[in-house]
Protein backbone atom coordinates (compact mmCIF):
# COMPACT_ATOMS: atom_id res chain seq x y z
CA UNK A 1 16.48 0.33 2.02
CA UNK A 2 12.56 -0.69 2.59
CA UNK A 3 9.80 2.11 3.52
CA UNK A 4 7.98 0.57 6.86
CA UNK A 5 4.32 2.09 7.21
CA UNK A 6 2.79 1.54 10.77
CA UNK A 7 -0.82 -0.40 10.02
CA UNK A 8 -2.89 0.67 13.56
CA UNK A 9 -5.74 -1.09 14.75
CA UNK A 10 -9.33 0.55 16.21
CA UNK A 11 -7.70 1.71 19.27
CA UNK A 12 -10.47 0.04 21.75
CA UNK A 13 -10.67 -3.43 24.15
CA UNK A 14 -12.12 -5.05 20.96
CA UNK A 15 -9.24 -5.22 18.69
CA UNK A 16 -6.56 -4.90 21.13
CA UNK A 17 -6.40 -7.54 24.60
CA UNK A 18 -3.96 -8.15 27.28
CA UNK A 19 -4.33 -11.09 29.71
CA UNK A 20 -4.13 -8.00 32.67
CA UNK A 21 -4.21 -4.47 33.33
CA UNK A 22 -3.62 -2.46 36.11
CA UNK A 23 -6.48 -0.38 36.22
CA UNK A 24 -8.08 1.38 33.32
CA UNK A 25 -5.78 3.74 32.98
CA UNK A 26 -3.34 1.48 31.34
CA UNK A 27 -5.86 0.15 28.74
CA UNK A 28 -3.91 -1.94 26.05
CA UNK A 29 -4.79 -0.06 23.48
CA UNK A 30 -2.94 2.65 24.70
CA UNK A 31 0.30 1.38 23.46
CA UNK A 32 -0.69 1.11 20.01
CA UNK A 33 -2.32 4.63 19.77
CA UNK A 34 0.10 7.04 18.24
CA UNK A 35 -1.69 9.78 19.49
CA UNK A 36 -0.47 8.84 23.19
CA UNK A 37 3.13 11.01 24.19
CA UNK A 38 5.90 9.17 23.80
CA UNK A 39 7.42 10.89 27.33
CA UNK A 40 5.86 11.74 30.67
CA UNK A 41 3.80 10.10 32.79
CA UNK A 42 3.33 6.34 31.78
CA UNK A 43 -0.34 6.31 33.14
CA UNK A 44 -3.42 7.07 30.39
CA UNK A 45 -0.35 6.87 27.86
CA UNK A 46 0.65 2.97 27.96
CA UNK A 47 0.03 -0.66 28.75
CA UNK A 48 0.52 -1.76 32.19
CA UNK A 49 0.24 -5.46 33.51
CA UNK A 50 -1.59 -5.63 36.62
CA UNK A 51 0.82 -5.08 39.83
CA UNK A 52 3.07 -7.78 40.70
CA UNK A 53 2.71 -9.84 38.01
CA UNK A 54 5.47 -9.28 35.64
CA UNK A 55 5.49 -12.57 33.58
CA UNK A 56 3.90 -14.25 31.09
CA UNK A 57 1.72 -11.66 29.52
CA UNK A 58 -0.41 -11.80 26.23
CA UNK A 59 -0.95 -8.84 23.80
CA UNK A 60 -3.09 -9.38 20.97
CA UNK A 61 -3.93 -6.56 18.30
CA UNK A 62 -6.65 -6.91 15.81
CA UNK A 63 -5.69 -5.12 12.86
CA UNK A 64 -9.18 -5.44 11.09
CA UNK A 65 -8.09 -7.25 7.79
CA UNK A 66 -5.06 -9.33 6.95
CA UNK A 67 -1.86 -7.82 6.83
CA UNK A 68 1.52 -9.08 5.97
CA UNK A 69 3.82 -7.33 8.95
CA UNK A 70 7.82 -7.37 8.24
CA UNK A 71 8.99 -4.76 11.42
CA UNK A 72 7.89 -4.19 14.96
CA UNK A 73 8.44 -0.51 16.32
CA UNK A 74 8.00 -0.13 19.62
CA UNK A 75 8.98 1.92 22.69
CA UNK A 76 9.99 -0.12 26.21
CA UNK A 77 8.38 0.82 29.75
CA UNK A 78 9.32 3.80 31.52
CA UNK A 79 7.69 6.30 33.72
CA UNK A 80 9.38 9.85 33.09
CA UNK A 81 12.17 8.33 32.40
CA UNK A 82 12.35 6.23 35.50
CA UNK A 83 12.17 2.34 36.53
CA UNK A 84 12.86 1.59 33.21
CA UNK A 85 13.33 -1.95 33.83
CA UNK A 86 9.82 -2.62 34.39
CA UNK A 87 9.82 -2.87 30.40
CA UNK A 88 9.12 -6.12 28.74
CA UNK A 89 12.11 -8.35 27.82
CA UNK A 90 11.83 -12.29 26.17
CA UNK A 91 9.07 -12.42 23.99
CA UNK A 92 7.93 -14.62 21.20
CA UNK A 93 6.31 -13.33 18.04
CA UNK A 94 2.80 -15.07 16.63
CA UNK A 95 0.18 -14.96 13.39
CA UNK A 96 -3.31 -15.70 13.05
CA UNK A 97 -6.27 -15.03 10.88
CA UNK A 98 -8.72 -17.20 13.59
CA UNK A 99 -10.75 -14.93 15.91
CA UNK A 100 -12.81 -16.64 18.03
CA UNK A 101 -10.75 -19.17 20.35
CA UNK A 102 -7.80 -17.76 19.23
CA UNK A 103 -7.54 -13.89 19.01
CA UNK A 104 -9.82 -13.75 22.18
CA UNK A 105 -8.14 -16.81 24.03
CA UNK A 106 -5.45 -14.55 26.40
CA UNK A 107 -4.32 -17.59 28.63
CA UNK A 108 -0.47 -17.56 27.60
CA UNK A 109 0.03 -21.06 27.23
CA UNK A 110 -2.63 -21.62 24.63
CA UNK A 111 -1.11 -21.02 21.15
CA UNK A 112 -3.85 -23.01 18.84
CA UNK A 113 -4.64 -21.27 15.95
CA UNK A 114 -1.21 -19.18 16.08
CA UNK A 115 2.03 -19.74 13.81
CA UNK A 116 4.86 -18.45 15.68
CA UNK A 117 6.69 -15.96 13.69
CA UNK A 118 10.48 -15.59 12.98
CA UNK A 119 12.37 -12.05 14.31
CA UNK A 120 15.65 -10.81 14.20
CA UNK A 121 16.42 -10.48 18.34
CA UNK A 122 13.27 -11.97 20.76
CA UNK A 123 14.19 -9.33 23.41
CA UNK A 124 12.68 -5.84 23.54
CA UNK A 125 15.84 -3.61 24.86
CA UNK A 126 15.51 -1.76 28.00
CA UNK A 127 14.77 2.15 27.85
CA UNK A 128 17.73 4.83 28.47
CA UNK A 129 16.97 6.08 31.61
CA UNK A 130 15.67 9.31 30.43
CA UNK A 131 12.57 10.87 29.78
CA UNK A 132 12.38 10.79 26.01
CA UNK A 133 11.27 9.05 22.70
CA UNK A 134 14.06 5.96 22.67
CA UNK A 135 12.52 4.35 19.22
CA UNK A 136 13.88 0.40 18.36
CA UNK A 137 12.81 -1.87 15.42
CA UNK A 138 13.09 -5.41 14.96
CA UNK A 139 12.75 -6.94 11.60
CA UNK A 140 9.79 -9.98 11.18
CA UNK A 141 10.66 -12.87 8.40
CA UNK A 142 7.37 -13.27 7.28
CA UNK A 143 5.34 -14.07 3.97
CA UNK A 144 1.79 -14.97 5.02
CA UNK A 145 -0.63 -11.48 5.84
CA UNK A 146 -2.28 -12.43 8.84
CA UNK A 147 -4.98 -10.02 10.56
CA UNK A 148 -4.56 -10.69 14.20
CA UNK A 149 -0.66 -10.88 16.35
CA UNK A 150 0.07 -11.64 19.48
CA UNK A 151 3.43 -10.81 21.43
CA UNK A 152 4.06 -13.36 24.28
CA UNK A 153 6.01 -11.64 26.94
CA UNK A 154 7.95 -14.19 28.94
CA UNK A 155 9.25 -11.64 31.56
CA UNK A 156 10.62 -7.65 32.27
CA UNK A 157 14.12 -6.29 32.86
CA UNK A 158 14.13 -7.03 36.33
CA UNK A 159 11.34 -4.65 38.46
CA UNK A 160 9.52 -7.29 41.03
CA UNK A 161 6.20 -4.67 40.51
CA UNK A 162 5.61 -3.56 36.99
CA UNK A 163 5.67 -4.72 33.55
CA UNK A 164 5.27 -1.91 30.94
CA UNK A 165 5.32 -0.99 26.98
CA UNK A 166 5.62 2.33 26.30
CA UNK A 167 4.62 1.70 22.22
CA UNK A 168 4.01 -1.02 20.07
CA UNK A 169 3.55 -0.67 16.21
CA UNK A 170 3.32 -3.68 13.47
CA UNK A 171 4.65 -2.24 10.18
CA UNK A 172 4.06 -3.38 6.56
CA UNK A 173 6.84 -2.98 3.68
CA UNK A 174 6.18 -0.52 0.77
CA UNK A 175 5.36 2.90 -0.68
CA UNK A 176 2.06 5.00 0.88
CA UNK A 177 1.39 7.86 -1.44
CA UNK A 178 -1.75 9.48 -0.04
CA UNK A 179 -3.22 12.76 -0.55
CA UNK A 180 -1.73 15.04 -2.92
CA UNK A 181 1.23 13.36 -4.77
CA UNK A 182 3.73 14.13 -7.19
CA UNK A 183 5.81 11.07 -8.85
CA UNK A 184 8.66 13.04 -11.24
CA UNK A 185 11.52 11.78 -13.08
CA UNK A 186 14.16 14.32 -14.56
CA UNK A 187 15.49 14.17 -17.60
CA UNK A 188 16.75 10.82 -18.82
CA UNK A 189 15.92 9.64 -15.28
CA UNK A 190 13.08 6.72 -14.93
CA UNK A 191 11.03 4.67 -12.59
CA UNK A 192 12.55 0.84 -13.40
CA UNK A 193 10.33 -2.09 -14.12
CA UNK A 194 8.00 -3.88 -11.99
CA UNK A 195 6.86 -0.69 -9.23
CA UNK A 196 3.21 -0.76 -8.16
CA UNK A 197 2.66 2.98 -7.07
CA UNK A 198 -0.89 3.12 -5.72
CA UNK A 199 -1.94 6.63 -5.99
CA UNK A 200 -5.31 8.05 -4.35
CA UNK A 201 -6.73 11.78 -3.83
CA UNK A 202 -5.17 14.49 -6.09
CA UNK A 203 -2.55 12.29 -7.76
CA UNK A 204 -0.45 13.50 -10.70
CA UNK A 205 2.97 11.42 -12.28
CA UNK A 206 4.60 13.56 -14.53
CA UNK A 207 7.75 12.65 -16.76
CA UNK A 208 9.88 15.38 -18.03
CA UNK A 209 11.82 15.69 -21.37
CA UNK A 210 13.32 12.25 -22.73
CA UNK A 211 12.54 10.47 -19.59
CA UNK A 212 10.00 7.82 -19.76
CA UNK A 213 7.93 5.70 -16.81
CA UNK A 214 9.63 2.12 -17.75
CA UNK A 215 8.16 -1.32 -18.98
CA UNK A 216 5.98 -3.43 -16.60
CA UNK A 217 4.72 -0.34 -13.86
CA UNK A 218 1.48 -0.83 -12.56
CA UNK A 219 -0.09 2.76 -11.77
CA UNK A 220 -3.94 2.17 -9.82
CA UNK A 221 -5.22 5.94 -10.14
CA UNK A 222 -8.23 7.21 -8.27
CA UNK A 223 -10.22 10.30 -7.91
CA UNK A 224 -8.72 13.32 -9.96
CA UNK A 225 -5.66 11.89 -11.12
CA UNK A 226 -3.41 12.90 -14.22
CA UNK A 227 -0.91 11.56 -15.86
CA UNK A 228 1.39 13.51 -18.61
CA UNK A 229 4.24 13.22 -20.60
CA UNK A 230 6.13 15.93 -22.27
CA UNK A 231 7.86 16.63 -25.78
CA UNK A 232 9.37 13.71 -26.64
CA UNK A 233 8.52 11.62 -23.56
CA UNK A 234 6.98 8.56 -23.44
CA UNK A 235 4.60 6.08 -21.70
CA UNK A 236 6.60 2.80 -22.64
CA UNK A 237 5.50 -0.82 -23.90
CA UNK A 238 3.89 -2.81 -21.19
CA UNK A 239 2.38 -0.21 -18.88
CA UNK A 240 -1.28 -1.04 -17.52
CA UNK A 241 -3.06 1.79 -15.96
CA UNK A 242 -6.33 1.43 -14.12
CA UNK A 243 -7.98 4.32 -13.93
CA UNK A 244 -11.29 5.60 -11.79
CA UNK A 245 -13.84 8.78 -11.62
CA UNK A 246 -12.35 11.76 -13.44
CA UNK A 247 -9.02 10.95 -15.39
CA UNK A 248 -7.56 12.42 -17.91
CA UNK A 249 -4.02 10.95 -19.62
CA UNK A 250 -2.69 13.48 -21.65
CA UNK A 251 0.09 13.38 -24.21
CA UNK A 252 2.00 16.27 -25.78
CA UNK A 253 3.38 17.42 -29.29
CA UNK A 254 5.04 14.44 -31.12
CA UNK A 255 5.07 12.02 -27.97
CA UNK A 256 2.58 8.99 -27.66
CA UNK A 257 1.08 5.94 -25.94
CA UNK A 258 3.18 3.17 -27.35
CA UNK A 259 1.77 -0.11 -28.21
CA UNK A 260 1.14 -2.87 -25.23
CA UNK A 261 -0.61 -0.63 -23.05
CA UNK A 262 -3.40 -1.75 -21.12
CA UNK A 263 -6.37 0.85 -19.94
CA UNK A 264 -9.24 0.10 -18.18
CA UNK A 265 -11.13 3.02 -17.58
CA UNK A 266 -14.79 4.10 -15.68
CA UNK A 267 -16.69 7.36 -14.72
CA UNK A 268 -16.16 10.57 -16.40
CA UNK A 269 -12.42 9.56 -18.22
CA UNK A 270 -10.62 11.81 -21.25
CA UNK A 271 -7.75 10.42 -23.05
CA UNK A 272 -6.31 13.45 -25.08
CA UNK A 273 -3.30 13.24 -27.47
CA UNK A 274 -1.75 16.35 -29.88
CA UNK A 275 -0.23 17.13 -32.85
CA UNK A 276 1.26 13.63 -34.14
CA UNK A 277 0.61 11.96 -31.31
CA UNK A 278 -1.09 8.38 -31.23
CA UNK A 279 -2.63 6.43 -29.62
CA UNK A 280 -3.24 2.30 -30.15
CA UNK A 281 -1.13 1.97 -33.04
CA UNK A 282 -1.54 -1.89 -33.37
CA UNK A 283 -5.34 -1.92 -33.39
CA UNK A 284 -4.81 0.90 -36.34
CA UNK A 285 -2.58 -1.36 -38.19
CA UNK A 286 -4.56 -4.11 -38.38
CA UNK A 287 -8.01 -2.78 -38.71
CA UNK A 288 -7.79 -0.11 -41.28
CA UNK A 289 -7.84 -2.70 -43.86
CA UNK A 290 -11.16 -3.92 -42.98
CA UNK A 291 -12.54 0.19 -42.74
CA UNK A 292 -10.47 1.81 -44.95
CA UNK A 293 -11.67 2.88 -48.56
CA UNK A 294 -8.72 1.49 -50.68
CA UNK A 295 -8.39 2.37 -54.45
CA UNK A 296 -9.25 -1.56 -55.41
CA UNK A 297 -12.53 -1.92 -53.25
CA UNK A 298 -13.13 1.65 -54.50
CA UNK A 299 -13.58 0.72 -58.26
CA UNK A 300 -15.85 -2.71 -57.07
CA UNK A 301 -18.38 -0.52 -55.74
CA UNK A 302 -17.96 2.78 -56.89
CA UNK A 303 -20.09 4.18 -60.04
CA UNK A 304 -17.89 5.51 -62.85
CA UNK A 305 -18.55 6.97 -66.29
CA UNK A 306 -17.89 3.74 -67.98
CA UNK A 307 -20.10 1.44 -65.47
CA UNK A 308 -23.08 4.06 -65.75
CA UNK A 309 -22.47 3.64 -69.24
CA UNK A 310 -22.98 -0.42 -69.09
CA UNK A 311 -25.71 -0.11 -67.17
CA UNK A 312 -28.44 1.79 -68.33
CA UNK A 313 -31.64 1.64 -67.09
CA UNK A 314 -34.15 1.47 -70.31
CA UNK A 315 -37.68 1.22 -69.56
CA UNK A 316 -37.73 -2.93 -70.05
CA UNK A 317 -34.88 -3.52 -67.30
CA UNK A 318 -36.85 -0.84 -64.78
């Protein structure tokens, strides 16, 4: 099943709009600031249209750089768990990555510069009428990352007053490994082809005895980040690894890099192998002809008995 991460906007008037409000404490922004409770009072805690107008609303969030959204979580209207049919109903889902006339244009029927998006249901459900969290998703078909979305809502769940979102979040599809992370595989266990794990802060991926991190993984490390393998183990064919400030890839007794590996490395960087261990066996292979001291190219330049013997330097020859 996917991982959705929530990707918020600055939560101010700039980068998210409404075409009304009901008074400024029902700012827009509001309903995309997870800091706001999720229960309670709707005022200083959501979005609400201005009074009596409960139908054809914009909402616009600026999400500061393009982003390719596949899931909307968001929380319908409700007051304490009351009038919960002042939240939004029929909407339509749009994409842009055009800011002026288009991100800042809130008059609902003007849709240049927007590509209506695909979802799986264009209804928001209505709250349970109670006063608690009451989370629903709805999946986006969508392959272009766009940095500004707009939700048209057509109407609310009946209320003649109000029109109200509790929460509103536009998620992305993927893994977020922040702060200090741990990527382990157990014995004989590995991480299959083709995973991008981007890794940041105190990072480490570890691989235990006769496991091994699989062909075709992209790993981006940065700050102190480590990566080791243990006896026997091994970082397999294939594997690029781009690795920033202070690295260090370390490899124990008898295991090795294997051949195919990419590294790009900056800063302060150590790569450390042990006893038997190697490292760029294919460069080896090939080059130690050209810098290795073999017994023929030995005797072509090497002085022996018999050639100091040919060639003696009399006086005349000096």
């Amino acid at each position: 099943m996917p991982t959705y991460i929530s990707q918020y906007p600055t939560q101010d008037d700039d980068h998210v709009k409404a075409t009304t409000k009901n008074t400024t404490s029902f700012w827009p922004y509001f309903a995309t600031d997870p800091a706001k409770t999720l229960t309670g009072e709707w005022g200083s805690n959501s979005w609400l249209a201005v009074q009596n107008t409960v139908t054809d609303q914009r909402f616009h969030i600026d999400l500061g750089s393009a982003k390719l959204i596949k899931r909307i979580y968001y929380e319908n209207g409700h007051t304490n768990g009351t009038v919960p049919n002042s939240g939004a109903q029929n909407f339509t889902f749009w994409g842009s990555n055009t800011g002026a006339g288009t991100f800042d244009d809130l008059v609902y029927g003007n849709d240049e510069g927007w590509t209506e998006l695909t979802v799986a249901q264009n209804t928001f459900d209505i709250h349970v009428s109670a006063d608690q969290a009451d989370p629903k998703y709805i999946v986006v078909t969508n392959v272009t990352a766009y940095r500004y979305y707009a939700f048209k809502f057509a109407d609310n769940h009946g209320n003649t007053a109000w029109l109200n979102i509790r929460r509103i979040e536009l998620q992305t599809e993927g893994i977020a490994l922040t702060a200090t992370v741990t990527i382990t595989t157990s014995t004989t266990s590995v991480l299959s082809r083709g995973i991008t794990v981007p890794l940041t802060a105190t990072s480490t991926i570890t691989t235990s005895i006769t496991s091994a991190l699989s062909r075709g993984i992209t790993a981006v490390l940065t700050s102190t980040s480590a990566i080791t393998t243990s006896t026997t183990a091994s970082l397999s064919r294939g594997i690029k690894v781009v690795l920033t400030s202070t690295v260090n890839i370390a490899t124990s007794t008898t295991s090795a890099l294997s051949r195919g590996i990419t590294q790009a490395l900056t800063s302060t960087v150590n790569i450390t192998t042990s006893i038997l261990a190697r490292l760029f066996y294919d460069w080896w292979e090939e080059s130690k002809s050209t810098i290795d001291w073999t017994e023929e190219t030995k005797t072509e330049i090497s002085w022996t008995e018999e050639d100091k013997g040919e060639i003696d330097w009399d006086e005349e020859e000096k």
